[in-house]
N, C-alpha and C. Protein backbone atom coordinates (compact mmCIF):
# COMPACT_ATOMS: atom_id res chain seq x y z
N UNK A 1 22.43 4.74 -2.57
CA UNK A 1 23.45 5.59 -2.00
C UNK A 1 24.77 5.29 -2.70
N UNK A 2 25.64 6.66 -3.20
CA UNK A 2 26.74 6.17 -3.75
C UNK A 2 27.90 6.24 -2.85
N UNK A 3 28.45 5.26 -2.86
CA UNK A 3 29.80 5.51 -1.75
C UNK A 3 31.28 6.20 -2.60
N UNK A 4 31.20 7.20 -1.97
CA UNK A 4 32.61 8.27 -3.06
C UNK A 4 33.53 7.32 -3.49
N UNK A 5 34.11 7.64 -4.38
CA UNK A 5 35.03 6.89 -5.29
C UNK A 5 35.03 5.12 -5.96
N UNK A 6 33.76 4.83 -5.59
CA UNK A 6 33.43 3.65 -6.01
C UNK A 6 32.19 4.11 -6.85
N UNK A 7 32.56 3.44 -8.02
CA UNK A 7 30.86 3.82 -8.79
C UNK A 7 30.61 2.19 -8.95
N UNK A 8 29.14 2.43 -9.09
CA UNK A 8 28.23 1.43 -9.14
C UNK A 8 28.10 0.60 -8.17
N UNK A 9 28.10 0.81 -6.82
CA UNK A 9 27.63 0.62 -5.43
C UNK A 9 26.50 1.61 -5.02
N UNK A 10 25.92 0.60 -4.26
CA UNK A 10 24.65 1.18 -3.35
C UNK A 10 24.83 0.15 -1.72
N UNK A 11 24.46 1.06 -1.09
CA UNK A 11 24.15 0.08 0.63
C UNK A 11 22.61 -0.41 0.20
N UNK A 12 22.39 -1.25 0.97
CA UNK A 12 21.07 -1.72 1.59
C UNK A 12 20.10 -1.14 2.42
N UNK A 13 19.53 -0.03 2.50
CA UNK A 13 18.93 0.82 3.39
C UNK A 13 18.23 0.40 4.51
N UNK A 14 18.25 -1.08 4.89
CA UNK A 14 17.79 -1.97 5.79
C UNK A 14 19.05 -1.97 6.77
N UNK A 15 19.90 -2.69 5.82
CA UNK A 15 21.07 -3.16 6.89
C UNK A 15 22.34 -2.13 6.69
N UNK A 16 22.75 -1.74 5.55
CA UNK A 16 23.39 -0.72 5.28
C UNK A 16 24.72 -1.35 5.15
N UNK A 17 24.39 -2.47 4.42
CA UNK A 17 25.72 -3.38 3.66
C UNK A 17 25.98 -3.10 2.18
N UNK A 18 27.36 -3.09 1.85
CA UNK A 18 27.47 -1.98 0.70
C UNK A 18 27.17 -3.15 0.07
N UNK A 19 26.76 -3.21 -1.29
CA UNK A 19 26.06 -4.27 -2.07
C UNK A 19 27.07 -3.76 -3.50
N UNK A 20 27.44 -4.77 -4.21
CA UNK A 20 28.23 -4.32 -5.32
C UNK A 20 27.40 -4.96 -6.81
N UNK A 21 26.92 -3.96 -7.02
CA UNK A 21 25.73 -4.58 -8.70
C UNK A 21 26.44 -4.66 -9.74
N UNK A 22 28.10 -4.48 -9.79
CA UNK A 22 28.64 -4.67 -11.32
C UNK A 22 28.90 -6.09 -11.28
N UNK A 23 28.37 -7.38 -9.98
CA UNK A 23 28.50 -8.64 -10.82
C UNK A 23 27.04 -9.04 -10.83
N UNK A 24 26.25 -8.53 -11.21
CA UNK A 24 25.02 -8.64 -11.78
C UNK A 24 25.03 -8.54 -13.00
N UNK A 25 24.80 -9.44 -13.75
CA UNK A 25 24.88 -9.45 -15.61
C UNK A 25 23.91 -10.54 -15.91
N UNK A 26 23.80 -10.30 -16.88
CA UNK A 26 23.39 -11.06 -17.69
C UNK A 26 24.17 -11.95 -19.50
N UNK A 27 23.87 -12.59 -20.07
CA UNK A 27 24.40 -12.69 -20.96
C UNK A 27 23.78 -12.53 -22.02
N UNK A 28 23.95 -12.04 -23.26
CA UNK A 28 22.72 -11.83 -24.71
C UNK A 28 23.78 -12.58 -25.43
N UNK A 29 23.09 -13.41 -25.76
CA UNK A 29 23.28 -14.41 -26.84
C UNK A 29 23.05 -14.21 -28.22
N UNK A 30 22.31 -12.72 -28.47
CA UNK A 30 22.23 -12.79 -29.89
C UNK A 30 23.86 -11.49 -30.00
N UNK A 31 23.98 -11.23 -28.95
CA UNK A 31 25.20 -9.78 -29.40
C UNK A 31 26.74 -10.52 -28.66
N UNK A 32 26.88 -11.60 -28.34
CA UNK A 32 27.38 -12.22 -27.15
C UNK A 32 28.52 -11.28 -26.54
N UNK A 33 27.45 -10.65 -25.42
CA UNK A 33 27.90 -9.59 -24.75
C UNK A 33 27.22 -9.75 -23.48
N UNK A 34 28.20 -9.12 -22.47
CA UNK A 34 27.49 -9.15 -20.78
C UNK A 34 26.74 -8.15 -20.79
N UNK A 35 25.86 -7.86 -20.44
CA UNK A 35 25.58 -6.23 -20.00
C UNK A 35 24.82 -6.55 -18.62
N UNK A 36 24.63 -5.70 -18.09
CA UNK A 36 24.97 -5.27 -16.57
C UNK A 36 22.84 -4.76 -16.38
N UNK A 37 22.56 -5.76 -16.07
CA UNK A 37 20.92 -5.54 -16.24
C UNK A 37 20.39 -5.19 -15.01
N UNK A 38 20.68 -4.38 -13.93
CA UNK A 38 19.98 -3.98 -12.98
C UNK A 38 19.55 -2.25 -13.75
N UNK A 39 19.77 -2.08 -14.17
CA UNK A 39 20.17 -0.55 -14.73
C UNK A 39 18.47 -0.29 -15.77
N UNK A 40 18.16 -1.73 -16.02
CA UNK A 40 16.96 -1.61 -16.80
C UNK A 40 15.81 -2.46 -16.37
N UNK A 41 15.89 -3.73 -15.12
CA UNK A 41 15.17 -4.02 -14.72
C UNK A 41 13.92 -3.52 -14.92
N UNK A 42 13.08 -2.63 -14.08
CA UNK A 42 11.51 -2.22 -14.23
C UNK A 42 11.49 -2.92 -15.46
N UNK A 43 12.00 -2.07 -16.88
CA UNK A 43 11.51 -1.89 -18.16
C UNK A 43 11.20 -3.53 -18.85
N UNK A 44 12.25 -4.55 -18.06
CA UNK A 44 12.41 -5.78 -18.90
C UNK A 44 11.39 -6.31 -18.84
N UNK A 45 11.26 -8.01 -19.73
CA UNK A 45 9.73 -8.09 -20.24
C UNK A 45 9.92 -9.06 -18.33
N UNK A 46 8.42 -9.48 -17.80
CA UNK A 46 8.29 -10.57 -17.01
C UNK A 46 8.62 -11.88 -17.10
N UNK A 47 9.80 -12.36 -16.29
CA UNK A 47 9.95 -13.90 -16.68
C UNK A 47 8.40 -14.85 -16.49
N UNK A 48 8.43 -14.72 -14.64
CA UNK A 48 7.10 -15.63 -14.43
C UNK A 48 6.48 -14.13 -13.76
N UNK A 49 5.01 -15.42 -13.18
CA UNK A 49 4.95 -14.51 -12.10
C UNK A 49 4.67 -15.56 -10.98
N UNK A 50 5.15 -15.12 -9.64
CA UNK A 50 5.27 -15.66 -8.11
C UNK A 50 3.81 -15.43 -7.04
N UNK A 51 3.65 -15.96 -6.60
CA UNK A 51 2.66 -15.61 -5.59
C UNK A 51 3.46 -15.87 -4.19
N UNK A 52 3.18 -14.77 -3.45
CA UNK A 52 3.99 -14.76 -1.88
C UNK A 52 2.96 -15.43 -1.31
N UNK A 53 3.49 -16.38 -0.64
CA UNK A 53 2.90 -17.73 0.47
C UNK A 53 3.08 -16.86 1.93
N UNK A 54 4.30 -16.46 2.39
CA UNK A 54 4.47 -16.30 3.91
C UNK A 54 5.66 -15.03 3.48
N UNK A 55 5.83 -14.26 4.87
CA UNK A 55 5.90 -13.00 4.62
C UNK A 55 7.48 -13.73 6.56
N UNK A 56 7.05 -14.60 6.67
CA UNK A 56 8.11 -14.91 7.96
C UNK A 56 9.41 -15.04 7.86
N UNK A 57 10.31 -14.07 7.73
CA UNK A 57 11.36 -14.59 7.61
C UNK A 57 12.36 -14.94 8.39
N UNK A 58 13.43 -15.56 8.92
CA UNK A 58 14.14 -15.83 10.17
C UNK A 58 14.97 -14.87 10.46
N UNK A 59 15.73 -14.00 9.20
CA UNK A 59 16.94 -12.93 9.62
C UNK A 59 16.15 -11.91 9.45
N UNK A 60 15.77 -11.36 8.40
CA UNK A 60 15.24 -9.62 7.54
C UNK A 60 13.79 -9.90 7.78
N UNK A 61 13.51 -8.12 7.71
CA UNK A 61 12.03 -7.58 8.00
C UNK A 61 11.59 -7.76 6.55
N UNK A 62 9.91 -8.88 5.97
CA UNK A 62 10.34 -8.48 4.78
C UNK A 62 8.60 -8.51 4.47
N UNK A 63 7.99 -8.36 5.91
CA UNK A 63 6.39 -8.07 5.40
C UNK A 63 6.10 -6.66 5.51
N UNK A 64 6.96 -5.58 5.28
CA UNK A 64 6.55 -4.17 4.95
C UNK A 64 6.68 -4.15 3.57
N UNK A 65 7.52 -4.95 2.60
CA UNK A 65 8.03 -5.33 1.27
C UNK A 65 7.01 -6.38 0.05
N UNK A 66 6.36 -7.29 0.94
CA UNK A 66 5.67 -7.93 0.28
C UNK A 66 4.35 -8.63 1.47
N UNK A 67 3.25 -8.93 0.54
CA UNK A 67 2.10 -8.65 1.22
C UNK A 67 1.92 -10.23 0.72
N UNK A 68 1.42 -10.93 1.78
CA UNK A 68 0.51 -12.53 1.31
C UNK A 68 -0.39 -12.44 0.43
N UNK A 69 -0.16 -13.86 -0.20
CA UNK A 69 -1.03 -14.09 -1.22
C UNK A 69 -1.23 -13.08 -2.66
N UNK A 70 -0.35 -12.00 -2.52
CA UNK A 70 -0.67 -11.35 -3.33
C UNK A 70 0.86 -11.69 -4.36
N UNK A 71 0.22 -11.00 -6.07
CA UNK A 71 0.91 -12.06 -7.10
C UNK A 71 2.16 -10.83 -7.44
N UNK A 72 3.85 -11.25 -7.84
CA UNK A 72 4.59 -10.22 -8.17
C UNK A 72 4.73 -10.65 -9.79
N UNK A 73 5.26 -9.76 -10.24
CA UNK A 73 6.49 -10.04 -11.70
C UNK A 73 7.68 -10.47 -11.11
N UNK A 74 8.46 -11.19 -12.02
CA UNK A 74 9.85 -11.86 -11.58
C UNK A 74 10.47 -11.32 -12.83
N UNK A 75 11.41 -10.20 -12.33
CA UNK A 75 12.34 -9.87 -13.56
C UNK A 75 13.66 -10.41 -14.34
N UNK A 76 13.65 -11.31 -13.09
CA UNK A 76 15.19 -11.78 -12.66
C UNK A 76 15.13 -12.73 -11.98
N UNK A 77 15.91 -13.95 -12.11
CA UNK A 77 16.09 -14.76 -10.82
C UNK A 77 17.33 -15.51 -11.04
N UNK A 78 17.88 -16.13 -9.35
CA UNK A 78 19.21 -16.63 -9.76
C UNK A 78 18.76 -17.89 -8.51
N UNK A 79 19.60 -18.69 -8.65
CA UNK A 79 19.27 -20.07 -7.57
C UNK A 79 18.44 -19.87 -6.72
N UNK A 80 18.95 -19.00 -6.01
CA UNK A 80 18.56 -18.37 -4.85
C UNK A 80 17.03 -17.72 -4.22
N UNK A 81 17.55 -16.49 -5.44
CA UNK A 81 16.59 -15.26 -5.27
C UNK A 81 15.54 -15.28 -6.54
N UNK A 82 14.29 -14.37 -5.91
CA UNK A 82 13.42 -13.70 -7.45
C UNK A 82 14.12 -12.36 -7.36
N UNK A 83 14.19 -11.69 -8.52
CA UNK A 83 14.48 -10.31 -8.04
C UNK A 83 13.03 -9.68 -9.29
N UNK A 84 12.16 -9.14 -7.98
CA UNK A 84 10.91 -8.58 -8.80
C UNK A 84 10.32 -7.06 -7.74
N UNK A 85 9.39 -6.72 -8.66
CA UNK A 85 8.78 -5.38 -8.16
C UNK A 85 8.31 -5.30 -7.26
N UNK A 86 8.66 -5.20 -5.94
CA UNK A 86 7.83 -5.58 -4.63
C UNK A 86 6.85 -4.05 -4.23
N UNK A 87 6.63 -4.00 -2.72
CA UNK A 87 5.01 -3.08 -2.60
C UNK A 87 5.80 -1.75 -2.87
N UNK A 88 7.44 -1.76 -2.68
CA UNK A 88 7.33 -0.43 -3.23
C UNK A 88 7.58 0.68 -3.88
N UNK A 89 7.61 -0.72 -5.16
CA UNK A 89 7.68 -0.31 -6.54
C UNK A 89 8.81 0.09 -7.18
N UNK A 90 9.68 -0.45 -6.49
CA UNK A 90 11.38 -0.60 -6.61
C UNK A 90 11.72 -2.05 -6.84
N UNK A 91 12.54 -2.62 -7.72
CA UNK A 91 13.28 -3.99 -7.65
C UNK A 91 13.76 -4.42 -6.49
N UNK A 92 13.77 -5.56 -5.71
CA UNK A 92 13.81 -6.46 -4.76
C UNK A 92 14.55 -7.36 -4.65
N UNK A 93 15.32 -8.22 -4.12
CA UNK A 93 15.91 -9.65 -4.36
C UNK A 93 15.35 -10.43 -2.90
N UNK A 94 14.63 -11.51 -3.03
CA UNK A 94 14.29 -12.60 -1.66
C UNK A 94 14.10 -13.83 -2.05
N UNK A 95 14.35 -14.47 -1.31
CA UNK A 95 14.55 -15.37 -0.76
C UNK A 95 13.46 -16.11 -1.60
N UNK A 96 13.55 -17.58 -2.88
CA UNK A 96 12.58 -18.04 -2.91
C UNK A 96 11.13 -18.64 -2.21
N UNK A 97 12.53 -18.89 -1.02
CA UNK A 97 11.16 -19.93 -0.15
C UNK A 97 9.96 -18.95 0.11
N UNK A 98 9.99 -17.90 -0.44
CA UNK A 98 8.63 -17.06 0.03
C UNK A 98 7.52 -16.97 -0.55
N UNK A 99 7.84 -17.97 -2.07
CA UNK A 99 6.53 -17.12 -2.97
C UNK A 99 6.58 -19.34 -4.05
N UNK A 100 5.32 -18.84 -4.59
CA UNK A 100 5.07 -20.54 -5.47
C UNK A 100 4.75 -19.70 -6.97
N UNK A 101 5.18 -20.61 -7.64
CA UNK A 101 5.25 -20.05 -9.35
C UNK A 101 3.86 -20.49 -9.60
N UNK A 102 3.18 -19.09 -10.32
CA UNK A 102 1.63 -19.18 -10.72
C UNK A 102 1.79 -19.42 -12.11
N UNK A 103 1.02 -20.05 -12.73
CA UNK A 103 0.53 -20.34 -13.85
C UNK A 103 -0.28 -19.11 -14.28
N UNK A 104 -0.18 -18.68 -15.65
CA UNK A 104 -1.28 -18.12 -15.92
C UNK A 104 -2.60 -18.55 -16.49
């Protein structure tokens, strides 16, 4: 959702908190330039991949989003968060404690 006169905002369609993605970057080291990588997510290659352990979370609804035991792509991640393709087939950001790094 775009909120008029602000570009590059979207709300949260859960909670409907305006979320601001222009400090989402990344850095390229071969062009040393920021660019702004939510915009291409899907397309980027897979960092890891995660397997979701538990679907319980204490604040947010987040087992309509991701299903146990079953394995994601991680496109993205920051301390925090994975940000990967969840069930529906849109980019995501949660909470690590939810998922264990699979080996391939």
């Amino acid at each position: 959702m775009i909120i008029p006169g602000i570009t590059e905002k979207f709300c949260d369609p859960f909670l409907f908190i305006p979320i601001d993605l222009t400090s989402i970057h990344s850095y390229n080291e071969v062009e040393g330039v920021s660019e702004m990588i939510h915009k291409d997510w899907t397309e980027r290659k897979t960092l890891k991949k995660v397997k979701c352990v538990h679907t319980n979370a204490k604040k947010y609804t987040v087992n309509h989003m991701l299903t146990e035991e079953k394995v994601y792509d991680v496109k993205n991640e920051t301390e925090e968060f994975y940000f990967l393709i969840d069930n529906s087939g849109r980019i995501g950001g949660y909470y690590k404690d939810y998922f264990v790094e699979v080996n391939d």
